[in-house]
Protein backbone atom coordinates (compact mmCIF):
# COMPACT_ATOMS: atom_id res chain seq x y z
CA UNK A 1 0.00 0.00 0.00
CA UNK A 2 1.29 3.54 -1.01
CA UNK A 3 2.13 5.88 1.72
CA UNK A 4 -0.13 8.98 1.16
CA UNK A 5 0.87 11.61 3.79
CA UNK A 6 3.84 13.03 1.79
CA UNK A 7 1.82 14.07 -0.86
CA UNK A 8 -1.13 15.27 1.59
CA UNK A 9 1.49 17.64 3.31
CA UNK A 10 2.50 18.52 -0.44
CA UNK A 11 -0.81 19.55 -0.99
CA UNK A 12 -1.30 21.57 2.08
CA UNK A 13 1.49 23.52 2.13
CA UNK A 14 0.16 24.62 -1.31
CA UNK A 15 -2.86 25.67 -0.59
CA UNK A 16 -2.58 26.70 3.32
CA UNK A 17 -3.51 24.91 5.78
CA UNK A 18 -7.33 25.58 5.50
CA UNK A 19 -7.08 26.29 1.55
CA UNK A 20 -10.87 26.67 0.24
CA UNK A 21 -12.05 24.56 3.04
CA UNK A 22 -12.36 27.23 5.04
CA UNK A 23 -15.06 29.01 3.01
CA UNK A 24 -16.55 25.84 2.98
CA UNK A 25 -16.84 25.41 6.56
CA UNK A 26 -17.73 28.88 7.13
CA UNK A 27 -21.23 28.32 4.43
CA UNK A 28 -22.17 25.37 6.31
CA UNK A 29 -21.52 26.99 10.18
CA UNK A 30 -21.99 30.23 9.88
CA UNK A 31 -21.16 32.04 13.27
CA UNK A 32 -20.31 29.04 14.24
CA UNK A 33 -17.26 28.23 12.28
CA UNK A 34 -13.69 27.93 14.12
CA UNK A 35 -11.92 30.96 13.64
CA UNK A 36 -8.94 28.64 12.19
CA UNK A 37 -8.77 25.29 10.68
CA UNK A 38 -5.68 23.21 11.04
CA UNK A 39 -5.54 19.97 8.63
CA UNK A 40 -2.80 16.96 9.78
CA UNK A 41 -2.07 14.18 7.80
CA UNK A 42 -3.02 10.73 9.81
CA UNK A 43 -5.74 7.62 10.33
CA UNK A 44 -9.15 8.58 9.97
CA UNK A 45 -11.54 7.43 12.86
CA UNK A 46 -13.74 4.44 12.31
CA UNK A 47 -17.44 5.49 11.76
CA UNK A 48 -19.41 4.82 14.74
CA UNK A 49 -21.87 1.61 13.48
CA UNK A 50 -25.08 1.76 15.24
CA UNK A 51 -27.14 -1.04 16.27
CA UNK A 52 -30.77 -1.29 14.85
CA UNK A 53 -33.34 -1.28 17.38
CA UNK A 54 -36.03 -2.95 14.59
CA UNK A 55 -36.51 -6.50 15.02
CA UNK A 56 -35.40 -8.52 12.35
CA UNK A 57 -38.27 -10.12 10.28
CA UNK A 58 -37.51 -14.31 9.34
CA UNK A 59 -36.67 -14.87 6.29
CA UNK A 60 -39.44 -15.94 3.78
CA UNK A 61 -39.53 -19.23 2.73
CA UNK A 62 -39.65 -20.29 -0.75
CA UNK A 63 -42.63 -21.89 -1.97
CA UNK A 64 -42.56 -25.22 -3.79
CA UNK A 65 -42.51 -23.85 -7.26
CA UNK A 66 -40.18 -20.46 -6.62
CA UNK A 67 -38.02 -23.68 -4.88
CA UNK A 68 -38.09 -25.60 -8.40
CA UNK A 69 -37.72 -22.93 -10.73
CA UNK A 70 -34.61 -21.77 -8.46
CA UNK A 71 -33.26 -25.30 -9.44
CA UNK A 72 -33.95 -25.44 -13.00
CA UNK A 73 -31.88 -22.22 -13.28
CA UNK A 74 -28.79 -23.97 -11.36
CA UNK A 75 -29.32 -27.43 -12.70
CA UNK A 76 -26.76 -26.85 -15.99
CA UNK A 77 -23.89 -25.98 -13.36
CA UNK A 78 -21.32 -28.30 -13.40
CA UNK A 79 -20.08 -27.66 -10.15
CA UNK A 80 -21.68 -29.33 -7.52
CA UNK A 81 -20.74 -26.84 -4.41
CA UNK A 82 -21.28 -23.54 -7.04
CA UNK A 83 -24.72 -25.26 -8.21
CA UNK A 84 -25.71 -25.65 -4.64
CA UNK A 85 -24.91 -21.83 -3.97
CA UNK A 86 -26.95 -20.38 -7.03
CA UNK A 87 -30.02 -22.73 -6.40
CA UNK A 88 -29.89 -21.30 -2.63
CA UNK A 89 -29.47 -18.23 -3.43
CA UNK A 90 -32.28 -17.88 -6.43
CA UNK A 91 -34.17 -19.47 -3.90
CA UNK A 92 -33.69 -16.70 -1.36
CA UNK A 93 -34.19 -13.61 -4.16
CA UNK A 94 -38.01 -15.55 -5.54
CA UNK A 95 -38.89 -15.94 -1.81
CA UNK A 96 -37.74 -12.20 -1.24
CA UNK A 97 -39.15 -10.97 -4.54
CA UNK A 98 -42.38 -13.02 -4.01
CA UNK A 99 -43.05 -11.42 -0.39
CA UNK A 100 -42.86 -7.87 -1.05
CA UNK A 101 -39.83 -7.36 1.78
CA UNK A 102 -37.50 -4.89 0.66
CA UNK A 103 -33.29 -6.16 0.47
């Protein structure tokens, strides 16, 4: 992986250290905009991941003829594991498609 923070203290000495961000910062604050920015090269903080607080619905299950047409459509696979992955899964997407629940 290429090392990035040479070029990112390239690019900052160029421009300043707040360069046009901080007229972009200043539109979106207002008032409330830091007086100064100051920009250092360095990891990025994860994103926080939040939890969902809706219950998750089961899974639909396929009916006997979404379950049949999902193995016609894997039945020319040669591959016994891959064939077994494409019928479950194209039995999944008619079970999903066929019950109105959103991906």
């Amino acid at each position: 992986m290429e090392r990035i923070g040479d070029a990112v203290r390239q690019e900052l000495r160029r421009f300043g250290s707040a360069g046009v961000m901080a007229d972009v910062v200043e539109a979106a604050l207002g008032k409330a905009a830091p007086k100064r920015l100051r920009f250092a090269p360095g990891p990025l903080p994860e994103p926080a991941v939040e939890a969902s607080t809706a219950a998750a619905e089961p899974l639909p299950e396929a009916t006997l003829e979404q379950a049949r047409e999902a193995h016609a459509w894997a039945a020319e696979i040669d591959s016994e594991e891959l064939r077994k992955t494409v019928e479950k899964a194209a039995r999944a997407s008619l079970a999903r498609a066929g019950s109105g629940r959103s991906i």
